[in-house]
Protein backbone atom coordinates (compact mmCIF):
# COMPACT_ATOMS: atom_id res chain seq x y z
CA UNK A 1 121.53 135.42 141.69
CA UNK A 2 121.09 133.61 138.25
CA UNK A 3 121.68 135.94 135.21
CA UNK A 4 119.17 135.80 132.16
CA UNK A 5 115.59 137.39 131.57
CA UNK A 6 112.90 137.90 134.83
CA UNK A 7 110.24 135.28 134.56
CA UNK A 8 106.86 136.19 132.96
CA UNK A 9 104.90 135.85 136.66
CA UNK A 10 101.99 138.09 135.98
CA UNK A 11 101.43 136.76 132.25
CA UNK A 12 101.43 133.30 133.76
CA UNK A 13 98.87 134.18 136.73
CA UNK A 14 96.52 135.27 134.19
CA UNK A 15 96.75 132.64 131.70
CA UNK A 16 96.32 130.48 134.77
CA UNK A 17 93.41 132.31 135.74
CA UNK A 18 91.39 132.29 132.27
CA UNK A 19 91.86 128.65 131.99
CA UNK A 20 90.68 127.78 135.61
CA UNK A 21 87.90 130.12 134.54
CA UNK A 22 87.15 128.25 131.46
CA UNK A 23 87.46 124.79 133.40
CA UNK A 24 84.70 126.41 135.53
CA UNK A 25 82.22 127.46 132.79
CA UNK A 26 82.80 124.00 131.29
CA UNK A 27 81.76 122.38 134.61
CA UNK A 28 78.73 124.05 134.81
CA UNK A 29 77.73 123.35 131.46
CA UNK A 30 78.04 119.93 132.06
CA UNK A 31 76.09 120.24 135.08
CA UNK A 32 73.22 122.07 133.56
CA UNK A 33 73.47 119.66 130.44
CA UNK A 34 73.18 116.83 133.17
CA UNK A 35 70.13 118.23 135.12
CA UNK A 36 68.36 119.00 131.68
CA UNK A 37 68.86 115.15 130.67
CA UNK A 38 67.46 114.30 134.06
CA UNK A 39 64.99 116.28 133.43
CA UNK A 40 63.59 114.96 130.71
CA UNK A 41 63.96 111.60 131.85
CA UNK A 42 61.65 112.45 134.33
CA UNK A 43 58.86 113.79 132.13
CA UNK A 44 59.24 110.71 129.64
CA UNK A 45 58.87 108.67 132.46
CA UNK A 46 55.90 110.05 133.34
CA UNK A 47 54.37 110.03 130.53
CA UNK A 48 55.20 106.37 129.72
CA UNK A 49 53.66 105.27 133.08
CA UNK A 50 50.36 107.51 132.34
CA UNK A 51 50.28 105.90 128.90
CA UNK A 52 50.65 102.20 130.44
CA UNK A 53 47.71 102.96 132.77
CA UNK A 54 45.40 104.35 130.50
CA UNK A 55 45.93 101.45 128.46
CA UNK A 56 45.18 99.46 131.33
């Protein structure tokens, strides 16, 4: 067996878990960010084509 000091295993499985946590909450973010912009797309959309055709 190799000499020297026992590897940091449980300190590494939990800094591996906060960051695939954080990778998560970023993901959604972006998700919700997304959704929100498509969202408002929508509604300016919308209203641009009920503009046009009461212009009409």
């Amino acid at each position: 067996m190799a000499k020297g000091p026992e590897k940091k295993t449980k300190n590494k499985a939990l800094h591996t878990k906060l960051l695939n946590r954080k990778k998560a909450k970023l993901q959604e973010e972006k998700k919700e960010k997304a959704l929100r912009l498509k969202a408002l797309v929508t509604k300016m959309n919308q209203k641009k084509n009920s503009n046009e055709s009461d212009s009409l």
